[in-house]
Every structure is written in C-alpha cells, then in structure tokens.
C-alpha atoms as a PDB file:
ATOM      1  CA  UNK A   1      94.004  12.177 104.107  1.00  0.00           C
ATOM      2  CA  UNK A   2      92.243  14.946 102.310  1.00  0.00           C
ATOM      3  CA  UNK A   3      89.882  15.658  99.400  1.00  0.00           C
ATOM      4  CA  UNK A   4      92.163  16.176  96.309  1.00  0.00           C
ATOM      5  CA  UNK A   5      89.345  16.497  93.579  1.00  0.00           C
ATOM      6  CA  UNK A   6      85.978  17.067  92.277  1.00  0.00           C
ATOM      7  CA  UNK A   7      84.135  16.212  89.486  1.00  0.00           C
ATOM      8  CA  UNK A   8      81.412  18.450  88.789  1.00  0.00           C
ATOM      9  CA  UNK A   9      79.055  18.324  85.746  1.00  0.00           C
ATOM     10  CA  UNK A  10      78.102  21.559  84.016  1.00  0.00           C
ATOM     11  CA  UNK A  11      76.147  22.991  81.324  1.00  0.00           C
ATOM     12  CA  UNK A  12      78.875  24.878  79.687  1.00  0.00           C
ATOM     13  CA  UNK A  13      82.157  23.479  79.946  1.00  0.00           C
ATOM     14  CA  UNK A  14      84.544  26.582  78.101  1.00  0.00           C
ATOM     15  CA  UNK A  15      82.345  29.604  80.599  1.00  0.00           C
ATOM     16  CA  UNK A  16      83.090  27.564  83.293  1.00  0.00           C
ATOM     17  CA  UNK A  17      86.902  27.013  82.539  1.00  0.00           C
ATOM     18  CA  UNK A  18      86.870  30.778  82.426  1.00  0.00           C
ATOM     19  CA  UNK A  19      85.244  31.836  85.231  1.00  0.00           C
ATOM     20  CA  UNK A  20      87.043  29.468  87.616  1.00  0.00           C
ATOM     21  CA  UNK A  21      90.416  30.930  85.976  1.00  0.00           C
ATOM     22  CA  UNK A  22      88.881  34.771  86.500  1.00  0.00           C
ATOM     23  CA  UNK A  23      87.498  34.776  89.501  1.00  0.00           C
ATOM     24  CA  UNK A  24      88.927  32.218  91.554  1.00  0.00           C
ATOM     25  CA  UNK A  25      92.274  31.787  90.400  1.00  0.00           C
ATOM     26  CA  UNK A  26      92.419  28.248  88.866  1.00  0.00           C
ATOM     27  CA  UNK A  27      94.571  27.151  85.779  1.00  0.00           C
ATOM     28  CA  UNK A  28      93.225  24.931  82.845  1.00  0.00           C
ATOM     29  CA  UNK A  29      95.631  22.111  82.768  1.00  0.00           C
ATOM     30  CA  UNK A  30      94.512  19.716  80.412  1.00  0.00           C
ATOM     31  CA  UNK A  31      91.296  19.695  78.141  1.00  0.00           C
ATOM     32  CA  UNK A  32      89.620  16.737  76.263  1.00  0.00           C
ATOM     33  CA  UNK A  33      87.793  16.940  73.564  1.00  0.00           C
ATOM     34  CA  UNK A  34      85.677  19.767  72.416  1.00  0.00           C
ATOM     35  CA  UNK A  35      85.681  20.820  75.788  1.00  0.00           C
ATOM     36  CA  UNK A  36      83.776  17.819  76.554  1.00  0.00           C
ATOM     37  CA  UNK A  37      86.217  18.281  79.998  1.00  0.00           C
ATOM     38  CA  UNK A  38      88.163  20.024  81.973  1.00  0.00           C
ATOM     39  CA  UNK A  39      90.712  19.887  84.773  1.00  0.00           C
ATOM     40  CA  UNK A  40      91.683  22.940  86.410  1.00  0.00           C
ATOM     41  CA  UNK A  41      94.193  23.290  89.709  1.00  0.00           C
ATOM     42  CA  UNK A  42      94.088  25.645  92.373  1.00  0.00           C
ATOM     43  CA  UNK A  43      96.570  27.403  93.870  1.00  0.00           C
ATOM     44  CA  UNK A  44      96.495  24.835  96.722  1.00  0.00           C
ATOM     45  CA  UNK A  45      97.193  22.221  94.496  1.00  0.00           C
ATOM     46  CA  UNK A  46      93.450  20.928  94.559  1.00  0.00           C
ATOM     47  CA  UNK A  47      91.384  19.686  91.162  1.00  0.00           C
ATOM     48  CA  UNK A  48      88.339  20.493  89.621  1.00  0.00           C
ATOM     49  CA  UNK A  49      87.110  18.385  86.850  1.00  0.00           C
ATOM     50  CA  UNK A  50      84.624  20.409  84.938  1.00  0.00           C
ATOM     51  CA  UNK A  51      82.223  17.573  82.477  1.00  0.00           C
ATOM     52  CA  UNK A  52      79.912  17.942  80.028  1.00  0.00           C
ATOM     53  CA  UNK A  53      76.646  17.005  80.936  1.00  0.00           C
ATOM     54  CA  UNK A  54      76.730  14.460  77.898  1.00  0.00           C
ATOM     55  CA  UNK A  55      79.090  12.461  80.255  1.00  0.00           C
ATOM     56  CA  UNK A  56      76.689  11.381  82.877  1.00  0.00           C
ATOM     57  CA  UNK A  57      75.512   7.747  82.208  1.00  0.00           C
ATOM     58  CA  UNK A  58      72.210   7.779  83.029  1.00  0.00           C
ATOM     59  CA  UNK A  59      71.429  11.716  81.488  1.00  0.00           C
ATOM     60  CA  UNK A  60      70.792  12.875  84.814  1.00  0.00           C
ATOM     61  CA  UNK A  61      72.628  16.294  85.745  1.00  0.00           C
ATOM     62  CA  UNK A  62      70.393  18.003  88.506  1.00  0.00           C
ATOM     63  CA  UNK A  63      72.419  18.665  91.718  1.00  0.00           C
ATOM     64  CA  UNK A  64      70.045  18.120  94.714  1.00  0.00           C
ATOM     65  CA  UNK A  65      68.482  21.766  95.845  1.00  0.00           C
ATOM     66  CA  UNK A  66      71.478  22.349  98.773  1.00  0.00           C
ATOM     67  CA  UNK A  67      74.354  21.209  96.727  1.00  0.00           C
ATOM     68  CA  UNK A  68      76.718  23.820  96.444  1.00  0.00           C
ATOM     69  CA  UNK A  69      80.744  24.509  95.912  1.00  0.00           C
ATOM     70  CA  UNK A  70      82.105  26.797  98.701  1.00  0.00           C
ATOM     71  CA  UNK A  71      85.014  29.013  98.874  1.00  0.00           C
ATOM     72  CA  UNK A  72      86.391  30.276 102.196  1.00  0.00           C
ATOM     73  CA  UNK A  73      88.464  34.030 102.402  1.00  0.00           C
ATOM     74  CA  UNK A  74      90.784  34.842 104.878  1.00  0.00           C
ATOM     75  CA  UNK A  75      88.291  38.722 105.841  1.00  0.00           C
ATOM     76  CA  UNK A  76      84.719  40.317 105.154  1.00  0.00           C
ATOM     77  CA  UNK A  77      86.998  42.632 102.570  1.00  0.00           C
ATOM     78  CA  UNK A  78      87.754  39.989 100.222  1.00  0.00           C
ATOM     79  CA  UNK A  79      84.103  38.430 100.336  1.00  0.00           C
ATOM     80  CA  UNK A  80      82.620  42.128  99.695  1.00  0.00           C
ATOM     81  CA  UNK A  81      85.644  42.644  97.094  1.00  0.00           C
ATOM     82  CA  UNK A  82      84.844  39.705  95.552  1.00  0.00           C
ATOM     83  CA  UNK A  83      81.347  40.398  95.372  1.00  0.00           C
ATOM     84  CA  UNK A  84      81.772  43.109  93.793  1.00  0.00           C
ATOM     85  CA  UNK A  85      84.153  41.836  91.016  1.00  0.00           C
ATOM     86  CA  UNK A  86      81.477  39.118  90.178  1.00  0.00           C
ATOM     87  CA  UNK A  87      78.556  41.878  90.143  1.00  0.00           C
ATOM     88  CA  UNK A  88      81.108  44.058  87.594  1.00  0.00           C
ATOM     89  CA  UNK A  89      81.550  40.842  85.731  1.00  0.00           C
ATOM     90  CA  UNK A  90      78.028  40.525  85.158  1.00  0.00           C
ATOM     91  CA  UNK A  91      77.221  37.750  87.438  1.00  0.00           C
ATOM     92  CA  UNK A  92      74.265  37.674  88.455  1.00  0.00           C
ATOM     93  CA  UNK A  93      72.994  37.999  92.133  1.00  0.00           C
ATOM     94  CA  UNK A  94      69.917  37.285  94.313  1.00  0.00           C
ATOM     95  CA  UNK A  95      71.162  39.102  97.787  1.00  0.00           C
ATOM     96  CA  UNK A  96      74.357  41.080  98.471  1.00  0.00           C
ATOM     97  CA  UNK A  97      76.688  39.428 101.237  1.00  0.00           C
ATOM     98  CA  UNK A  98      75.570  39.044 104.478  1.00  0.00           C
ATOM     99  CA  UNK A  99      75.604  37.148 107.959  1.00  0.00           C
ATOM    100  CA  UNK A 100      75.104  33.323 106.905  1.00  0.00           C
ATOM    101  CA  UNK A 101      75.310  30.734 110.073  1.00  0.00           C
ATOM    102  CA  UNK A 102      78.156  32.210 111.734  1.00  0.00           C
ATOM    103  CA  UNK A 103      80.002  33.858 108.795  1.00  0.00           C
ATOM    104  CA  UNK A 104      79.604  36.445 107.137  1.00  0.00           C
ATOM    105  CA  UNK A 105      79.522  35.922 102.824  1.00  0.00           C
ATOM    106  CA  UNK A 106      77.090  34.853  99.675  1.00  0.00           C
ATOM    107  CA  UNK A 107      76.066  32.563  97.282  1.00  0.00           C
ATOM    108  CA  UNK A 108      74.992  32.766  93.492  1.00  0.00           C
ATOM    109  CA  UNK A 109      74.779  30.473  90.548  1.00  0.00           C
ATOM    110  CA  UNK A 110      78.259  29.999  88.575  1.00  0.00           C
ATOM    111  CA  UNK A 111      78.255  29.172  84.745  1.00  0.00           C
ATOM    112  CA  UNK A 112      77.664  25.317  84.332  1.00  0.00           C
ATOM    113  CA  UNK A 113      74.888  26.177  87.130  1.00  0.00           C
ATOM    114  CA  UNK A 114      76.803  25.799  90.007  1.00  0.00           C
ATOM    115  CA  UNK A 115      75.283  27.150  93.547  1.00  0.00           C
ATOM    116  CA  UNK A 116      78.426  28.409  95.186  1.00  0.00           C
ATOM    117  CA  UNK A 117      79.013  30.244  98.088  1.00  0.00           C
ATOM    118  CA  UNK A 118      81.911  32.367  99.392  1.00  0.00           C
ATOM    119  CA  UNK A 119      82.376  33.384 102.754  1.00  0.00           C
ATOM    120  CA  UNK A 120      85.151  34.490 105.443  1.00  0.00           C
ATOM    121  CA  UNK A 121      84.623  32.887 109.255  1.00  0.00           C
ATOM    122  CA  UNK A 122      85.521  36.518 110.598  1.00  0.00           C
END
C-alpha cells in the first residue's frame, strides 16, 4: 500500500498550479471550475489536489504550525540548486539550506501558503 494523493487547500489555486509545474515538475491534469481545483501528477505517478479555500466546509483553512509538504533529492547539489532556482524565482526565504535532523536541506512558504521543505539524506 502507499499514499497515492493529497488534498491540500490553498489560497491561490492558478500560482500554485504553476509553481508545482516550475519548480517541482508536476503536470496540471484536469481543472474544475475557475480554478476552484486542481489535480496535478508527478513524475512518480503521485497526485496533488490543489482546492480553493472556499471548499472547506466549515471555512477553516489554517494548517497546524508543523504541517508541511516535503520533497526528498537524490544530493546536497540539487537541494542548493534548487534553492537557488526558487531564490531567482523570487521565492521568498527565511534561512539558506542547511543541516536539518540528519539531512541536509530547507523549508519556505509555497504559493497557496504551503510550509514545504526539501532536503537530500546525504
């Protein structure tokens, strides 16, 4: 068995279809509404369901403070390289990457206000 999706609530549904598709390599494969949602597919196969916060029943659309979406690289090069593609992108940044827990990466906020983190175990 494995996790095949996520649905994740955002501010900003169309910057957040983008930036997923720029900077981590997911395709928009179907769209409803005035991008009222979103399902994009990685390159592993794997979902993300982007929703407008108008979707959540009770209005609620605060993650709790350590929620977070993480992305794991195969090297320190490809955290730094992405880094610095984000930072060029004008993403904005509290700390550059860095040893985090036994690995070595970063997080920042993603449009739809998304804490994310990408790291590499090596």
């Amino acid at each position: 068995m494995k996790l095949n999706h996520i649905n994740l609530p955002v501010t900003d549904v169309a910057a957040s279809i983008s930036f997923f598709e720029q900077y981590f390599n997911f395709k928009c494969i179907e769209t409803k509404g005035d991008n009222l949602l979103a399902v994009l597919q990685g390159t592993d196969g794997f979902i993300l369901v982007l929703m407008s916060n108008s979707f959540n029943r009770k209005g609620d659309s605060t993650y709790p403070d350590a929620f977070h979406i993480g992305f794991f690289v195969d090297s320190r090069q490809q955290v730094v390289d992405l880094y610095d593609s984000l930072v060029a992108g004008g993403i904005a940044m509290e700390h550059p990457p860095g040893s985090m827990r036994g690995s070595y990466g970063f997080y920042f906020i993603a449009p739809g206000n998304i804490l994310t983190e990408v790291a590499s175990h090596v």
